[in-house]
C-alpha atoms as a PDB file:
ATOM      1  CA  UNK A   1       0.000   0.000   0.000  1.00  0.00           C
ATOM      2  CA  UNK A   2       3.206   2.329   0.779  1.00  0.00           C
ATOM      3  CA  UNK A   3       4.532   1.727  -2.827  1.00  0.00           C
ATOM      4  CA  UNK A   4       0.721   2.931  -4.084  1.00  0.00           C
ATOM      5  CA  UNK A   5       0.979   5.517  -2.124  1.00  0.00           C
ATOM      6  CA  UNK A   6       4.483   6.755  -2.996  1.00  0.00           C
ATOM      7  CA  UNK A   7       3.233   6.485  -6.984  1.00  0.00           C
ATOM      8  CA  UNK A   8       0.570   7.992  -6.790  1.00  0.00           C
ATOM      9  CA  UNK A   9       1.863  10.936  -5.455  1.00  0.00           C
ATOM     10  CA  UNK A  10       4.497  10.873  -8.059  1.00  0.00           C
ATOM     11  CA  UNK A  11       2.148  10.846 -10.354  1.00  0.00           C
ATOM     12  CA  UNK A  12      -0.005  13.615  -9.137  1.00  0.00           C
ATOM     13  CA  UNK A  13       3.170  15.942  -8.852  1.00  0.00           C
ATOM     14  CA  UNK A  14       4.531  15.138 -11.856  1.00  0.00           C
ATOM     15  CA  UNK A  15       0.947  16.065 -14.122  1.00  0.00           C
ATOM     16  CA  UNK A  16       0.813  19.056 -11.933  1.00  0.00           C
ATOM     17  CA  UNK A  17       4.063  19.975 -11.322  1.00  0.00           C
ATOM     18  CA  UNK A  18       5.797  20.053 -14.894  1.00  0.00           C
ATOM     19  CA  UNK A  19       2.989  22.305 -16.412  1.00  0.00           C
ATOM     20  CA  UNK A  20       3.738  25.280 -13.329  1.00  0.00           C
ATOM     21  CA  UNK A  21       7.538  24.968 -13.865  1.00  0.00           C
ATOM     22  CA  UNK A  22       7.401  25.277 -17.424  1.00  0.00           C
ATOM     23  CA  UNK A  23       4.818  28.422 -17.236  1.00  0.00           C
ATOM     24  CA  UNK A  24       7.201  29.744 -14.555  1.00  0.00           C
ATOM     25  CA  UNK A  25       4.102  29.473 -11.870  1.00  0.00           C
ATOM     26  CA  UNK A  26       7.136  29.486  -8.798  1.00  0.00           C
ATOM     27  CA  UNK A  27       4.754  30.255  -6.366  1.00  0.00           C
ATOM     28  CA  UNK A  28       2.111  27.890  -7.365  1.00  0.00           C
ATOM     29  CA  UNK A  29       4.562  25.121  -7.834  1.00  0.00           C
ATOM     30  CA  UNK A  30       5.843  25.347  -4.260  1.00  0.00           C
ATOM     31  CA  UNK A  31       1.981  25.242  -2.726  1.00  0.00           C
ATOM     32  CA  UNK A  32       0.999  22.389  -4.679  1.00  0.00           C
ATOM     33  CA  UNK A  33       4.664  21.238  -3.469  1.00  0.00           C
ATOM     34  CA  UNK A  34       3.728  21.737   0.089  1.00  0.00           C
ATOM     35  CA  UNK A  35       0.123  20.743  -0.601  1.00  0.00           C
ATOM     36  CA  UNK A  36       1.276  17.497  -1.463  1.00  0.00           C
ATOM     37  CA  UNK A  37       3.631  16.647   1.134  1.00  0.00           C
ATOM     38  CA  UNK A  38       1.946  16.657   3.570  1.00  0.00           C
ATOM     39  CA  UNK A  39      -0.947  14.930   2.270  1.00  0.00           C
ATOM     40  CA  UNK A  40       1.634  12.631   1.080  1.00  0.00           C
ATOM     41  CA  UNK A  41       3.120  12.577   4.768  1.00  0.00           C
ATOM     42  CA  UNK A  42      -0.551  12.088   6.546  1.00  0.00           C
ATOM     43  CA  UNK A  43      -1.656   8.743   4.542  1.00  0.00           C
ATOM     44  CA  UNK A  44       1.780   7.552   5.060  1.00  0.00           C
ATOM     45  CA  UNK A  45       0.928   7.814   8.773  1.00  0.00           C
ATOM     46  CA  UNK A  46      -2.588   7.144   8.677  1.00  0.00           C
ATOM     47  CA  UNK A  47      -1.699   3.834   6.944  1.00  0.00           C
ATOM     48  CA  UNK A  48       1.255   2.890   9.457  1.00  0.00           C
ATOM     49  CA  UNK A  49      -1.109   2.835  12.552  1.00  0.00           C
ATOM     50  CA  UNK A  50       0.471   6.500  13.312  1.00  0.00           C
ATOM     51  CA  UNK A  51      -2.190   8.653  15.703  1.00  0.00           C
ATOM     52  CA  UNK A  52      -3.758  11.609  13.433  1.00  0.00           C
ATOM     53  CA  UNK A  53      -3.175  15.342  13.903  1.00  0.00           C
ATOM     54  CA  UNK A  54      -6.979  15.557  15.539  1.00  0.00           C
ATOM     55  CA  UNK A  55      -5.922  12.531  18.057  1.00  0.00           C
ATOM     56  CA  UNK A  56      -2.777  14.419  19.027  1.00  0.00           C
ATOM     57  CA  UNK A  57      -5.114  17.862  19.572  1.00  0.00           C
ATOM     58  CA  UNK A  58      -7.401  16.243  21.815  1.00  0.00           C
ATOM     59  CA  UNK A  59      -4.942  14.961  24.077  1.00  0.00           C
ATOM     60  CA  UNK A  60      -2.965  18.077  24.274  1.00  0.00           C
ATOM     61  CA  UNK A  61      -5.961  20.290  24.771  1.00  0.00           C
ATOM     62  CA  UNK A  62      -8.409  18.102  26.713  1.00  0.00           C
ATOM     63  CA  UNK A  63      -6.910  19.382  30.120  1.00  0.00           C
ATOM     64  CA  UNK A  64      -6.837  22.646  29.173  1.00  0.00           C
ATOM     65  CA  UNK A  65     -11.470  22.113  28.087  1.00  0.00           C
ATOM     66  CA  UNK A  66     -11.218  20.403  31.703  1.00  0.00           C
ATOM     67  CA  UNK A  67      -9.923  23.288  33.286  1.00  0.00           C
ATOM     68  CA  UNK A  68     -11.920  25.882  31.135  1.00  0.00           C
ATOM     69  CA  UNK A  69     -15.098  24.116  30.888  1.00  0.00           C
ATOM     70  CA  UNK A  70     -15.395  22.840  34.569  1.00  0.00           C
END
């Protein structure tokens, strides 16, 4: 499922990516870049067991609603 994962993100970034560089798009490239990684980065994790961003929230700000919300 990684190596899915890995080519279809090379896929994605290559069809988009190409197209901005040759038009000179800089900025667009690198936020479609960015975009990318770290969608790329998140189903990595999400498919290696790794707790989500929202998981990791919750347990760093559930003392903090405690405290508040008492």
């Amino acid at each position: 499922m990684t190596v899915l994962i890995v080519f279809a993100a090379l896929v994605i970034g290559l069809a988009e990516g190409i197209p901005l560089g040759k038009q000179g798009q800089w900025k667009e490239l690198a936020v479609m870049s960015t975009l990318l990684g770290i969608a790329f980065l998140l189903a990595v994790g999400y498919y290696l067991g790794l707790p989500s961003l929202l998981a990791l929230l919750e347990r760093l700000l559930e003392p903090v609603g405690k405290a508040i919300f008492k």
